[in-house]
Structure formats: structure tokens, C-alpha cells
C-alpha atoms as a PDB file:
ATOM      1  CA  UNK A   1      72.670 -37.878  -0.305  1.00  0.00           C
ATOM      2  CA  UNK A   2      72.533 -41.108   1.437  1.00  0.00           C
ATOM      3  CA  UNK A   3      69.288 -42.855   2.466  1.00  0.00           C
ATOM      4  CA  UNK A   4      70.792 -42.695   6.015  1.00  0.00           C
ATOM      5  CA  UNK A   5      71.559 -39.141   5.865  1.00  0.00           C
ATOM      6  CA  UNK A   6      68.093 -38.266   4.641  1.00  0.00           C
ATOM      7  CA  UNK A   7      65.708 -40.052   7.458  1.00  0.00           C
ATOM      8  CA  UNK A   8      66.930 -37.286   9.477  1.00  0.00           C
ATOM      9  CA  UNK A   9      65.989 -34.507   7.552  1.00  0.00           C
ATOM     10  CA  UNK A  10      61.890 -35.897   7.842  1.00  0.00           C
ATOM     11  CA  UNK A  11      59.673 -32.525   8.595  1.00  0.00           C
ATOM     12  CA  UNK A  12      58.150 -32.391  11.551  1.00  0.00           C
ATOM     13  CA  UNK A  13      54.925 -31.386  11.979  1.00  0.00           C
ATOM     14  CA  UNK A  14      53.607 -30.459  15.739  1.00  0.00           C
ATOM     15  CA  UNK A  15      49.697 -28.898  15.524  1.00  0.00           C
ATOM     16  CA  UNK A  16      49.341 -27.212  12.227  1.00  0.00           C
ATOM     17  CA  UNK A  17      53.573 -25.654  12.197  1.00  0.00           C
ATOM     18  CA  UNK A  18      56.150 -27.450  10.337  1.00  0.00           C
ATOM     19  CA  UNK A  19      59.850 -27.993  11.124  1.00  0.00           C
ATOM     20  CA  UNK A  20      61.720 -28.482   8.177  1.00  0.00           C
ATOM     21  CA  UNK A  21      64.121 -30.765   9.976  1.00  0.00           C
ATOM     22  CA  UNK A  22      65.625 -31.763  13.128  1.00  0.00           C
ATOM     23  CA  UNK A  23      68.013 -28.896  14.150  1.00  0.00           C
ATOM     24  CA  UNK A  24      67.192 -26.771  16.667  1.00  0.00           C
ATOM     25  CA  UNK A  25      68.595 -23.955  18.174  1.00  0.00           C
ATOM     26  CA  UNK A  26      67.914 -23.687  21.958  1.00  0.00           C
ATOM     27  CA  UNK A  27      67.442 -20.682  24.283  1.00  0.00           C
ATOM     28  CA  UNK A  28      71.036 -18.966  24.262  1.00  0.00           C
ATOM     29  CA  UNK A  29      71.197 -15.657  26.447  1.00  0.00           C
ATOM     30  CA  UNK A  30      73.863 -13.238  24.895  1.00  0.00           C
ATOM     31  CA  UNK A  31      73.140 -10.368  27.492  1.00  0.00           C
ATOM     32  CA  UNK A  32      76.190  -8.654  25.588  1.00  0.00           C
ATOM     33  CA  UNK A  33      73.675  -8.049  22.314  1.00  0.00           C
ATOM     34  CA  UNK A  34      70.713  -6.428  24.273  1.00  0.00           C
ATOM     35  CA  UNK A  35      70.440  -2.988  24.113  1.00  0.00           C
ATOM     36  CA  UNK A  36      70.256  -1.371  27.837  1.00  0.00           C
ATOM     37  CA  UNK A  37      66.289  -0.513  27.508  1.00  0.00           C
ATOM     38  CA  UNK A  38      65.739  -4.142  27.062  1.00  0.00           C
ATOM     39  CA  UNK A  39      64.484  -3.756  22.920  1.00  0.00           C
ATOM     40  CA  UNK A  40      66.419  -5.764  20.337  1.00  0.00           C
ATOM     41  CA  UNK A  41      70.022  -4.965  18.705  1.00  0.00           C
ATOM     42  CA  UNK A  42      70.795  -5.318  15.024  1.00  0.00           C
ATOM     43  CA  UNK A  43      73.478  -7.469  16.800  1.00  0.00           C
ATOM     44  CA  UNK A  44      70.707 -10.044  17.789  1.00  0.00           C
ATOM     45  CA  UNK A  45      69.316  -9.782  14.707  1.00  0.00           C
ATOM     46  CA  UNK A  46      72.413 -10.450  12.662  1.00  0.00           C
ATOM     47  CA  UNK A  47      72.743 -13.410  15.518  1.00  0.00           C
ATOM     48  CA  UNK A  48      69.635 -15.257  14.728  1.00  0.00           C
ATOM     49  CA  UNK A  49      70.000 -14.609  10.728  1.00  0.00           C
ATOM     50  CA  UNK A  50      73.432 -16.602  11.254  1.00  0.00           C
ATOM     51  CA  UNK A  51      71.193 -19.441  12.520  1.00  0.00           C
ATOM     52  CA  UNK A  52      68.636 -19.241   9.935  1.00  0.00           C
ATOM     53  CA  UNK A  53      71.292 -19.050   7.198  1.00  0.00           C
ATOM     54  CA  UNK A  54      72.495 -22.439   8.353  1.00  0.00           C
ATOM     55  CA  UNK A  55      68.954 -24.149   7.477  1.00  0.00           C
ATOM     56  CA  UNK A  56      68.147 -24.425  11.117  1.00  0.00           C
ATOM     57  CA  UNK A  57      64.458 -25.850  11.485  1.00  0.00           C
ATOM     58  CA  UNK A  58      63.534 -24.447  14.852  1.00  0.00           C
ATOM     59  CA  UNK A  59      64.914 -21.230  16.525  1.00  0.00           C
ATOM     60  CA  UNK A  60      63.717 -20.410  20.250  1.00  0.00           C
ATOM     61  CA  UNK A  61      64.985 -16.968  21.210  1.00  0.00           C
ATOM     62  CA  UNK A  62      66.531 -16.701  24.313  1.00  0.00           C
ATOM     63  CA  UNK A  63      65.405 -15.911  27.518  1.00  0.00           C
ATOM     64  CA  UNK A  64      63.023 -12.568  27.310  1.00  0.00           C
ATOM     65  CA  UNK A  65      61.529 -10.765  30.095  1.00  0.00           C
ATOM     66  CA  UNK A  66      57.689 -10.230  30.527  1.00  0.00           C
ATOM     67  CA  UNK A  67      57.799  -8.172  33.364  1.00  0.00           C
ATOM     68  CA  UNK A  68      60.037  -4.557  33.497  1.00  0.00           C
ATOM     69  CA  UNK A  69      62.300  -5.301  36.281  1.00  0.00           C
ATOM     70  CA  UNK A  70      65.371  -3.507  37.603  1.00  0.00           C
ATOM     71  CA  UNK A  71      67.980  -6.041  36.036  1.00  0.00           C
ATOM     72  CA  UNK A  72      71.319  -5.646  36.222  1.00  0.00           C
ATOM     73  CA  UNK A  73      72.079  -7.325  32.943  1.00  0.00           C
ATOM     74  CA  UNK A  74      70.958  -6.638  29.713  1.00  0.00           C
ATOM     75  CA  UNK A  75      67.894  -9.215  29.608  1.00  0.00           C
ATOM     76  CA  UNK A  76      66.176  -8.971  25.642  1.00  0.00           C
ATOM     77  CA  UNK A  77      62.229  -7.795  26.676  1.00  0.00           C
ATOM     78  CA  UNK A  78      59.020  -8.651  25.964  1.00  0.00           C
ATOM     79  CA  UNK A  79      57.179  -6.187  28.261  1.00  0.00           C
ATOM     80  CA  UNK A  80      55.537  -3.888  26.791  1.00  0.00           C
ATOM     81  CA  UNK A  81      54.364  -2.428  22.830  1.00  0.00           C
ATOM     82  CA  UNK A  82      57.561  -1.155  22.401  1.00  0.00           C
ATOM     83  CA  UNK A  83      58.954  -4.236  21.910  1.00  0.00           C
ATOM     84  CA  UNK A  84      56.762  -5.522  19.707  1.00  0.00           C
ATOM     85  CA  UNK A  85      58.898  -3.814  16.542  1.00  0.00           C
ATOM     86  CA  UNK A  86      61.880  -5.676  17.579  1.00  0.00           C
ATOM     87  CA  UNK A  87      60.215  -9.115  17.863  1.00  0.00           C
ATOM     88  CA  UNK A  88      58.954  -8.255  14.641  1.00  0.00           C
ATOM     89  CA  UNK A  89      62.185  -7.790  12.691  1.00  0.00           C
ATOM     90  CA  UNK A  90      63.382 -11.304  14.620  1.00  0.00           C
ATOM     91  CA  UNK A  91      60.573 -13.215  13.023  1.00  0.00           C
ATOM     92  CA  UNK A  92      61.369 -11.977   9.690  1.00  0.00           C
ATOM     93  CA  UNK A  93      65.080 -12.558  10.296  1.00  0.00           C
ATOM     94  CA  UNK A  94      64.475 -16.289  11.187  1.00  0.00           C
ATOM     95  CA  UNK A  95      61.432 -16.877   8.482  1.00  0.00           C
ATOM     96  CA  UNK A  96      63.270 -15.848   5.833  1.00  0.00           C
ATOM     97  CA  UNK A  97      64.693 -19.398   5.407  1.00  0.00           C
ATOM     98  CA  UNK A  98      61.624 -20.756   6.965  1.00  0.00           C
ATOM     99  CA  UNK A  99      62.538 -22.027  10.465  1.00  0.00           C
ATOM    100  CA  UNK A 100      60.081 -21.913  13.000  1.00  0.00           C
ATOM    101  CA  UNK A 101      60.258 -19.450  15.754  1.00  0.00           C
ATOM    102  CA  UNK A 102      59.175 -19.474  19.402  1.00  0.00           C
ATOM    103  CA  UNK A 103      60.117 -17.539  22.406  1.00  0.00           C
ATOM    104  CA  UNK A 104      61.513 -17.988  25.551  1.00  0.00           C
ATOM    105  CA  UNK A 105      59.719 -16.252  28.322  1.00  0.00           C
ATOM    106  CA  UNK A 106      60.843 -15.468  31.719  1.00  0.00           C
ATOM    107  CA  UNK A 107      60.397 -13.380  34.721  1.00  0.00           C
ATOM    108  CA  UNK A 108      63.945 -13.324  36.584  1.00  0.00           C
ATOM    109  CA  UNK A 109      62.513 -13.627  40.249  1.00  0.00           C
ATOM    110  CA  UNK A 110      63.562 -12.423  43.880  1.00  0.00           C
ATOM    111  CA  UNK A 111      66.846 -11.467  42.851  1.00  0.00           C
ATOM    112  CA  UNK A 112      65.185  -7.903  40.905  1.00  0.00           C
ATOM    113  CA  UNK A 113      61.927  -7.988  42.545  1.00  0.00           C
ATOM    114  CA  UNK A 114      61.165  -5.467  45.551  1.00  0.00           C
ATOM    115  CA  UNK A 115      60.078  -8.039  47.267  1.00  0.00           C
ATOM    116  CA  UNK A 116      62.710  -9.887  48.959  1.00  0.00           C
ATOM    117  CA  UNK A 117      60.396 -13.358  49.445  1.00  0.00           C
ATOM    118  CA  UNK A 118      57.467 -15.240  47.934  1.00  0.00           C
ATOM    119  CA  UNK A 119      55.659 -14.498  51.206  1.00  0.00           C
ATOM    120  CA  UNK A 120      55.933 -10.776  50.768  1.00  0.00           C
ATOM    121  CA  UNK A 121      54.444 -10.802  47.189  1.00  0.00           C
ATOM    122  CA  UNK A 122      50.719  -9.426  47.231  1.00  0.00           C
ATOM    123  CA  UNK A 123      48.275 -11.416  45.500  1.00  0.00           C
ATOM    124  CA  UNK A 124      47.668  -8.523  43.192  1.00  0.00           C
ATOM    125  CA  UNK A 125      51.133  -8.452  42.526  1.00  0.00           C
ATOM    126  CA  UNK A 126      51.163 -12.013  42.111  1.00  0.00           C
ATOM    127  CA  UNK A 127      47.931 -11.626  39.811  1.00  0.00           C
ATOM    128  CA  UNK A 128      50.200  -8.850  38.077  1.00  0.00           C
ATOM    129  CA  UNK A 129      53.377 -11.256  37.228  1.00  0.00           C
ATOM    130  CA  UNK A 130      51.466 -13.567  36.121  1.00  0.00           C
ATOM    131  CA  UNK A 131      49.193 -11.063  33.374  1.00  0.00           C
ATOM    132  CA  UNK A 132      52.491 -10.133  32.178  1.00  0.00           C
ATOM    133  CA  UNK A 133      53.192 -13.627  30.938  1.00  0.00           C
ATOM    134  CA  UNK A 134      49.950 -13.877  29.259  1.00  0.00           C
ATOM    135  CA  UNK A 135      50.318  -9.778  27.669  1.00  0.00           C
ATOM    136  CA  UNK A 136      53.886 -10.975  26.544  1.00  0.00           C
ATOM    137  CA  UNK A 137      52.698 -14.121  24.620  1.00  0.00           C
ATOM    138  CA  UNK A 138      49.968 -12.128  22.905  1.00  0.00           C
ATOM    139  CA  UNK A 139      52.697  -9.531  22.040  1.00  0.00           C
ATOM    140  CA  UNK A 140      55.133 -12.539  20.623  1.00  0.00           C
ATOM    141  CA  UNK A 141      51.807 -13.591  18.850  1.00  0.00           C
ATOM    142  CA  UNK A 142      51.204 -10.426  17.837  1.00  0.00           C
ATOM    143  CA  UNK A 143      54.684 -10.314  16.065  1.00  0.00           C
ATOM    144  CA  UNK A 144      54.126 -13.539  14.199  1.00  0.00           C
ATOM    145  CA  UNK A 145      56.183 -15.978  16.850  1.00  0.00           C
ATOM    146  CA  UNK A 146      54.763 -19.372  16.187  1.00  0.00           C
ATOM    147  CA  UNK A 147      54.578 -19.964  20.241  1.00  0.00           C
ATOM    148  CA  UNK A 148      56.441 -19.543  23.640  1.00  0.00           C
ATOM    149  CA  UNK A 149      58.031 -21.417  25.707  1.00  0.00           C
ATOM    150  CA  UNK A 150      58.066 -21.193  29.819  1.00  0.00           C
ATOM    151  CA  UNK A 151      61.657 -20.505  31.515  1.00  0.00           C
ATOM    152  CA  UNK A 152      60.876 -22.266  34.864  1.00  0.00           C
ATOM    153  CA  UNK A 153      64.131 -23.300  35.926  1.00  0.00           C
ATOM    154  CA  UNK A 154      67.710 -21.540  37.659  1.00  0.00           C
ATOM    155  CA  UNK A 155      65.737 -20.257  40.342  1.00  0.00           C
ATOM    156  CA  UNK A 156      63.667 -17.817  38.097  1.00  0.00           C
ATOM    157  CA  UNK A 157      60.581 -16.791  39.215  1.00  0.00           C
ATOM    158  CA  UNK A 158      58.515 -19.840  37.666  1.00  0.00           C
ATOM    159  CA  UNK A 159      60.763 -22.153  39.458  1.00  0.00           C
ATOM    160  CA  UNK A 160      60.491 -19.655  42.908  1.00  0.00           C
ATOM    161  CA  UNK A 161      56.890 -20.360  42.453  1.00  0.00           C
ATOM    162  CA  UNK A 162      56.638 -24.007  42.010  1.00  0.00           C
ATOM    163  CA  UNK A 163      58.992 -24.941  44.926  1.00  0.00           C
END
């Protein structure tokens, strides 16, 4: 290996995690591999091992829902205990070649919501949205993600919110 080649294989360290190099897989929706009740496939799970066979460093799952929402498509949940076993078996997938794993976390918006605008969203609603977020990141704590990361862009509810 080339003295070139190998500057870009430095680990990175951010707080006390380590990324064993530079590659990164971003958030990637596959609605296809979700099963309907929003709880991890073996599909997904065969999808991230492909990454973490390939000696990725950092793996953020895709987009995951912290609130239980009448979607249309098969969004991959983080919304309640019962998908805590599925998060589970991800981490193991993508630590077994010792990439680091986060979590992308999202609320879709307006588009599922019974509310049809921001105005029309109670502040105990509100107050409720926004404790999902924070039970979902305990949950992806809980299941040995090493952190999260906000989806607060395409018009999802983050973005709604910060208009």
C-alpha cells in the first residue's frame, strides 16, 4: 500500500467512538425492505451486513420513524419497544466488522399527520412529537446505536417546524 493510499485510511475519532476510516454510508431509504408494521426485515439486515462486509467505517441507517403514523410506505420504525429487537440485530450486523452505527430519525410531517397544518397541532401534541424523538433515541441507545442523527429536511416534520 502506498503512502498516498494510506493517509486516507487515518481513524477518526469524534468524542470517545472511533471510525476506522473515511467511508461512510449515508441515510438510504429502501421502503421495499421494511416490513408493513414498520419492524426490521432480514432483508435490511442482509442490506447493512453487505455494507459492513465492505470495511465501511460509519453506517447511518436510513430514515426511521419516531412517531406511529399512518404512512403509506413502508417507513423502518423506531416507535415503540417492539422495535427495539430489530435495532438490536442491526447493530450487531454492522459491529461485526466494527463500523460505527448511528440512526437516522424522522417524523414524516403533515402529509400522515391528522392535522392538516402546523397551526392546528396542539401544544400537547406538539409536546408529544417531540417526546417521541427523545423515547426513540433512548430506544436506539438502548440497542447499542452509537448516536442519531436529525432528518430535518424534504419537508419532514423538523423542516415543517423550523420554517
Amino acid at each position: 500500500m502506498t503512502a498516498e493510499f494510506s493517509k486516507f485510511e487515518a481513524l477518526i475519532k469524534i468524542n470517545v467512538k472511533t471510525i476506522k476510516n473515511r467511508i461512510v454510508v449515508p441515510p438510504m431509504a429502501d421502503f421495499g425492505l421494511t416490513n408493513p408494521d414498520g419492524l426490521i426485515s432480514q432483508r435490511h439486515l442482509q442490506h447493512y451486513q453487505r455494507f459492513a462486509d465492505g470495511e465501511v467505517g460509519l453506517i447511518i441507517t436510513e430514515a426511521c420513524a419516531t412517531s406511529k403514523l399512518n404512512e403509506s410506505r413502508n417507513t423502518l420504525g423506531i416507535f415503540d419497544d417492539n422495535c427495539l429487537e430489530g435495532l438490536a440485530l442491526i447493530v450487531q450486523t454492522v459491529k461485526k466488522n466494527h463500523a460505527v452505527a448511528i440512526v437516522q430519525m424522522m417524523n414524516t410531517g403533515l402529509s400522515v399527520m391528522r392535522e392538516n397544518s402546523l397551526k392546528e397541532i396542539s401544544r400537547s401534541q406538539f409536546l408529544a412529537y417531540r417526546d417521541d424523538f427523545v423515547s426513540a433515541a433512548v430506544r436506539c441507545k438502548t440497542a447499542g446505536l452509537d448516536g442519531v442523527e436529525l432528518h430535518a429536511a424534504h419537508g419532514f416534520y423538523l423542516n415543517q417546524v423550523t420554517e
